[in-house]
Protein backbone atom coordinates (compact mmCIF):
# COMPACT_ATOMS: atom_id res chain seq x y z
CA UNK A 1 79.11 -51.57 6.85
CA UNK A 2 80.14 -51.17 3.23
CA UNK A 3 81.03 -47.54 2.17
CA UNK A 4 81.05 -46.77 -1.47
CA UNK A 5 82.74 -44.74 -3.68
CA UNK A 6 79.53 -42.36 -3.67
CA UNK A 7 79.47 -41.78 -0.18
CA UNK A 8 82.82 -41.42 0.53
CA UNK A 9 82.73 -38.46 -1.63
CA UNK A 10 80.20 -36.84 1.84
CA UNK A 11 81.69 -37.84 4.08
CA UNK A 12 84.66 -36.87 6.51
CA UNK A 13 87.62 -38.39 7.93
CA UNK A 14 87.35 -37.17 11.33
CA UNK A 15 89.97 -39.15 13.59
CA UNK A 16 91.91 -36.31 15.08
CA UNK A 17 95.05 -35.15 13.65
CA UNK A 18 96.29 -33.87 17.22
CA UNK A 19 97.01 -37.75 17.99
CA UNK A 20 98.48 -38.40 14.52
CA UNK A 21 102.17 -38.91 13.92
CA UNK A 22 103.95 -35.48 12.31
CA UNK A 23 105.92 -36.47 9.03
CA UNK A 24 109.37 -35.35 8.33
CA UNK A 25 107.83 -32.45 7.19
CA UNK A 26 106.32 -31.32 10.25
CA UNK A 27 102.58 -31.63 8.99
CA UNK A 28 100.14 -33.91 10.80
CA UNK A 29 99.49 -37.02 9.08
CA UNK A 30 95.75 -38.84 9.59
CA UNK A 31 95.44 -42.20 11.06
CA UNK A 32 95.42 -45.28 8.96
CA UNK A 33 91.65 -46.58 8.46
CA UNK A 34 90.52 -49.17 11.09
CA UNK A 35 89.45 -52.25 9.21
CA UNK A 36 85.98 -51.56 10.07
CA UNK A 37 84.97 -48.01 10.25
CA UNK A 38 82.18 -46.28 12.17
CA UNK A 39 80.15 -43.62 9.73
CA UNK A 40 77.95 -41.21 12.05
CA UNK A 41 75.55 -39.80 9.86
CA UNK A 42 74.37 -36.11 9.80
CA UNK A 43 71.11 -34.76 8.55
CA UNK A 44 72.57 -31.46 6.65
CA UNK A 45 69.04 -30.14 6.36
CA UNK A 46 67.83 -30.16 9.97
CA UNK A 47 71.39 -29.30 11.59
CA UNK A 48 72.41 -26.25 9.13
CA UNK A 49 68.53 -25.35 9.87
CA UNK A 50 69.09 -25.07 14.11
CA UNK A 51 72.62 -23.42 13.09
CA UNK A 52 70.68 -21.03 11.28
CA UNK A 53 68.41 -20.29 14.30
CA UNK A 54 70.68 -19.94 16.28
CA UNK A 55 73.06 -17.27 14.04
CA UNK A 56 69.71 -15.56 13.15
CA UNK A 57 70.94 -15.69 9.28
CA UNK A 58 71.21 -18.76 6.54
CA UNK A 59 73.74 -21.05 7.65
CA UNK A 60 76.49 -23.47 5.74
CA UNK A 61 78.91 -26.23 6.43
CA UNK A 62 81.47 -23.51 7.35
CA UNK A 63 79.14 -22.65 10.70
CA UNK A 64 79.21 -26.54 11.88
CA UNK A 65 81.50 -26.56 14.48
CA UNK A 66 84.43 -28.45 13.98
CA UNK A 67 84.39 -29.39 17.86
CA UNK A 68 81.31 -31.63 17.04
CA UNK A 69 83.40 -33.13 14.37
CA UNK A 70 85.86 -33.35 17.36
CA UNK A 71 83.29 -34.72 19.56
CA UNK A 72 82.50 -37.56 17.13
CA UNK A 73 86.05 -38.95 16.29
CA UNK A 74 86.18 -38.41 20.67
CA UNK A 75 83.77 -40.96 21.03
CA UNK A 76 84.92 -43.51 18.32
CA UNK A 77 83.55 -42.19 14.81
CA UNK A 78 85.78 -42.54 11.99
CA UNK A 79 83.41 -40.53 9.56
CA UNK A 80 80.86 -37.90 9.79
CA UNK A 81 78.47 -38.49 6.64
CA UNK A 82 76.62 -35.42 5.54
CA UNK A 83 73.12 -36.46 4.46
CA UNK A 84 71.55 -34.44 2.11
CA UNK A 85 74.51 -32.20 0.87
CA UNK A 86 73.29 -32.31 -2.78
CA UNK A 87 70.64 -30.60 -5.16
CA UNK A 88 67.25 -31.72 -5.18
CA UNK A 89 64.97 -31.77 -8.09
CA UNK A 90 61.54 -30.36 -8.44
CA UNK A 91 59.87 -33.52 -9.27
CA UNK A 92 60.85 -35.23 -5.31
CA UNK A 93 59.28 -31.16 -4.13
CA UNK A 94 56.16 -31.97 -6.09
CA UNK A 95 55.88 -35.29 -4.92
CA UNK A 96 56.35 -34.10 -1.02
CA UNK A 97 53.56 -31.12 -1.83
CA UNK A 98 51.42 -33.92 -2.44
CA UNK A 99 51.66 -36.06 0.50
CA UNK A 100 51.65 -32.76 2.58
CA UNK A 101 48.57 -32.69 1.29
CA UNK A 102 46.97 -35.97 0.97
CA UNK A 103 48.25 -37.23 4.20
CA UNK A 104 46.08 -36.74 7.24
CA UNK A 105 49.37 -37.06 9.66
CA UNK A 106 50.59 -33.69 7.55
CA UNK A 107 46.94 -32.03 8.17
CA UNK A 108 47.90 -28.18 9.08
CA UNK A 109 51.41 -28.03 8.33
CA UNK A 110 52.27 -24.80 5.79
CA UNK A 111 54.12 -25.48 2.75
CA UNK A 112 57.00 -24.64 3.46
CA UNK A 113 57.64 -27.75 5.28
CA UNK A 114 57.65 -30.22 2.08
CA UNK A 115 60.84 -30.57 0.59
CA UNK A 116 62.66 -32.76 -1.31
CA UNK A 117 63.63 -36.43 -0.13
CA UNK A 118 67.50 -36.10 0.20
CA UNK A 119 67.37 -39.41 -1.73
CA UNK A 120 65.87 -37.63 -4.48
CA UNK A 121 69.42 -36.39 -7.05
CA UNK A 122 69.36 -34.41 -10.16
């Protein structure tokens, strides 16, 4: 696995900090890296969308519970990667709009369900 400089900038170090040594200070201190870490990666769109649901409003990173982030490092996760996080341009919308269309595997869907690739940066 080779994490870049891009990616590390959405993603999380989640390796608790209740298991981490306290400084002289008295603050937690992460773990060192492993020499190989383990990225679990989140789709932002589809889990802030059953957040949402769930809290019956528009939902953000601040509503993701931080005892799935928990849950991750629990199981042996060193990052959480948020997929998605940033904007989307028009052109990737247009370009879904037309396969919505144009696709006979999309037949009946509404519009609202194109959207941009999360691939697709401005």
């Amino acid at each position: 696995l080779c994490l870049t400089g891009f990616a590390l900038l959405h993603a999380v170090y989640i390796k608790s900090e209740q298991s981490a040594p306290v400084s002289a200070v008295g603050q937690r201190q992460l773990k060192p890296l492993p020499r190989n870490p383990i990225l679990f990666q989140i789709n932002s769109r589809v889990v802030l969308d059953e957040i949402s649901q769930r809290c019956n409003r528009r939902a953000t990173f601040d509503d993701f519970p931080d005892s799935d982030l928990d849950d991750m490092a629990n199981i042996g996760y060193d990052f959480a990667y948020f997929l998605g996080v940033w904007q989307t341009g028009d052109f990737g919308l247009k370009k879904s709009l037309m396969v919505l269309e144009d696709d006979e595997c999309c037949q009946g869907l509404p519009k609202e369900a194109a959207c941009s690739s999360p691939f697709a940066i401005t």
